[in-house]
Protein backbone atom coordinates (compact mmCIF):
# COMPACT_ATOMS: atom_id res chain seq x y z
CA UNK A 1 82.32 72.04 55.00
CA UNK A 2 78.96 70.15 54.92
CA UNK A 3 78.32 69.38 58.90
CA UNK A 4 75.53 66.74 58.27
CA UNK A 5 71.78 67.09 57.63
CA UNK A 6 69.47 68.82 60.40
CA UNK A 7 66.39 69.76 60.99
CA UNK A 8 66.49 73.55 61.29
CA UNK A 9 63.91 75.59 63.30
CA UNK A 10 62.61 79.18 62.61
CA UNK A 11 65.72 81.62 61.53
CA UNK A 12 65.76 85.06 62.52
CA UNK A 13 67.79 86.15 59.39
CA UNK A 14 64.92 86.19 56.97
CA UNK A 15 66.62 86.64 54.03
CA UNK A 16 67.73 84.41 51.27
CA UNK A 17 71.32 83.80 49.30
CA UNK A 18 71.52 82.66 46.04
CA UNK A 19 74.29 80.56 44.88
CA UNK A 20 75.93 82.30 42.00
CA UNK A 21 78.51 79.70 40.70
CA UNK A 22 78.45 75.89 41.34
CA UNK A 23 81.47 75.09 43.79
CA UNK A 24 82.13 71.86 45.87
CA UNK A 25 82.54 71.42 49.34
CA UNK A 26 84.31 68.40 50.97
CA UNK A 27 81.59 66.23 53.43
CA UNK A 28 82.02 65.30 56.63
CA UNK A 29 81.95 61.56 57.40
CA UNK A 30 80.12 59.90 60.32
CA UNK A 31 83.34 59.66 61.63
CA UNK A 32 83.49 63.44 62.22
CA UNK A 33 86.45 63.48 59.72
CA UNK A 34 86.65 65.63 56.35
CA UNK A 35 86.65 63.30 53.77
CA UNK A 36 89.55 63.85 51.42
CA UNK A 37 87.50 61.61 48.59
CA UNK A 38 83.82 62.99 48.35
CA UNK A 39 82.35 65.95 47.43
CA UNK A 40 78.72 67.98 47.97
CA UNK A 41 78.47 69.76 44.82
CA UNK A 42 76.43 73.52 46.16
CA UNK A 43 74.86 74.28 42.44
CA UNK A 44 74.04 77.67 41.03
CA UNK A 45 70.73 79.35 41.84
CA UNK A 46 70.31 76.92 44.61
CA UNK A 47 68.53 79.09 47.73
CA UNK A 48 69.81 78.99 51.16
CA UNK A 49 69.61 80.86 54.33
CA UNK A 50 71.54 81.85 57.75
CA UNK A 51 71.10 79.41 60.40
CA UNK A 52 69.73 81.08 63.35
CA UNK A 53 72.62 82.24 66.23
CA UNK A 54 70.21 80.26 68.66
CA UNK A 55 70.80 77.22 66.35
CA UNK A 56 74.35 77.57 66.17
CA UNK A 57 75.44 76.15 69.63
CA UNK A 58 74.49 72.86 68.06
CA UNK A 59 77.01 72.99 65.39
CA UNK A 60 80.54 72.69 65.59
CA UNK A 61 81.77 75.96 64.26
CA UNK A 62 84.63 78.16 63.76
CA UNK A 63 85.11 81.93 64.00
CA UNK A 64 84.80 83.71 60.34
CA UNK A 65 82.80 80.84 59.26
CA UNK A 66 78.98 80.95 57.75
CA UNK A 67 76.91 78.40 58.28
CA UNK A 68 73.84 78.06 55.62
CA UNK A 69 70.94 75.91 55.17
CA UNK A 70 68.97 74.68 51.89
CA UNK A 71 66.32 72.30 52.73
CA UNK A 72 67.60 69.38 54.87
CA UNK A 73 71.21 70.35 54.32
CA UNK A 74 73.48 72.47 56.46
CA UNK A 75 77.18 73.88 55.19
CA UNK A 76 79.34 75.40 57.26
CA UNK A 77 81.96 77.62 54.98
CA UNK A 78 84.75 80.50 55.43
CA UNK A 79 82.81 84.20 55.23
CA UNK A 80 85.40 84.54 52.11
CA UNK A 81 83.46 81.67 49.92
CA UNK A 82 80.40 82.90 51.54
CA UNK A 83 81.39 86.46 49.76
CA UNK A 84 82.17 85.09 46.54
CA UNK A 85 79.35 82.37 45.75
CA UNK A 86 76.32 83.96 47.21
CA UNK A 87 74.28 87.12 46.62
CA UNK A 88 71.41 88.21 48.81
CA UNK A 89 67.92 88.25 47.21
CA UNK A 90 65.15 89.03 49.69
């Protein structure tokens, strides 16, 4: 699930994921709540990378879950999609 946009500092996981199919993602309103009506669309090829363990105590996050970042956006999704829609490229 997409847990807002953040400004992320240095990651220690250097390495980049590639999207390899385009899949959507519910957002997350300013409410906090999932929205059941809109949609981030994560497109193939996009890059992305891990958000760094010292960044994650500002995110909201569940066990088994992968959070990635891609600019100015952050997604936070199970290790299963993670498996399935990215491949590792440097």
């Amino acid at each position: 699930m997409l847990t807002g946009m953040k400004t992320i500092r240095k990651m220690r996981d250097m390495h980049t994921y590639k999207c390899t199919n385009t899949f959507h993602i519910p957002t997350i309103l300013d409410s906090g709540m999932v929205s059941e009506e809109e949609y981030m669309t994560i497109q193939e090829g996009s890059l992305w990378g891990l958000v760094d363990e010292d960044e994650m105590e500002y995110y909201s996050t569940i066990d088994e879950e992968i959070i990635l970042t891609s600019e100015n956006l952050v997604i936070e999704i199970s290790k299963e999609i993670f498996e399935k829609y990215f491949k590792i490229i440097e």
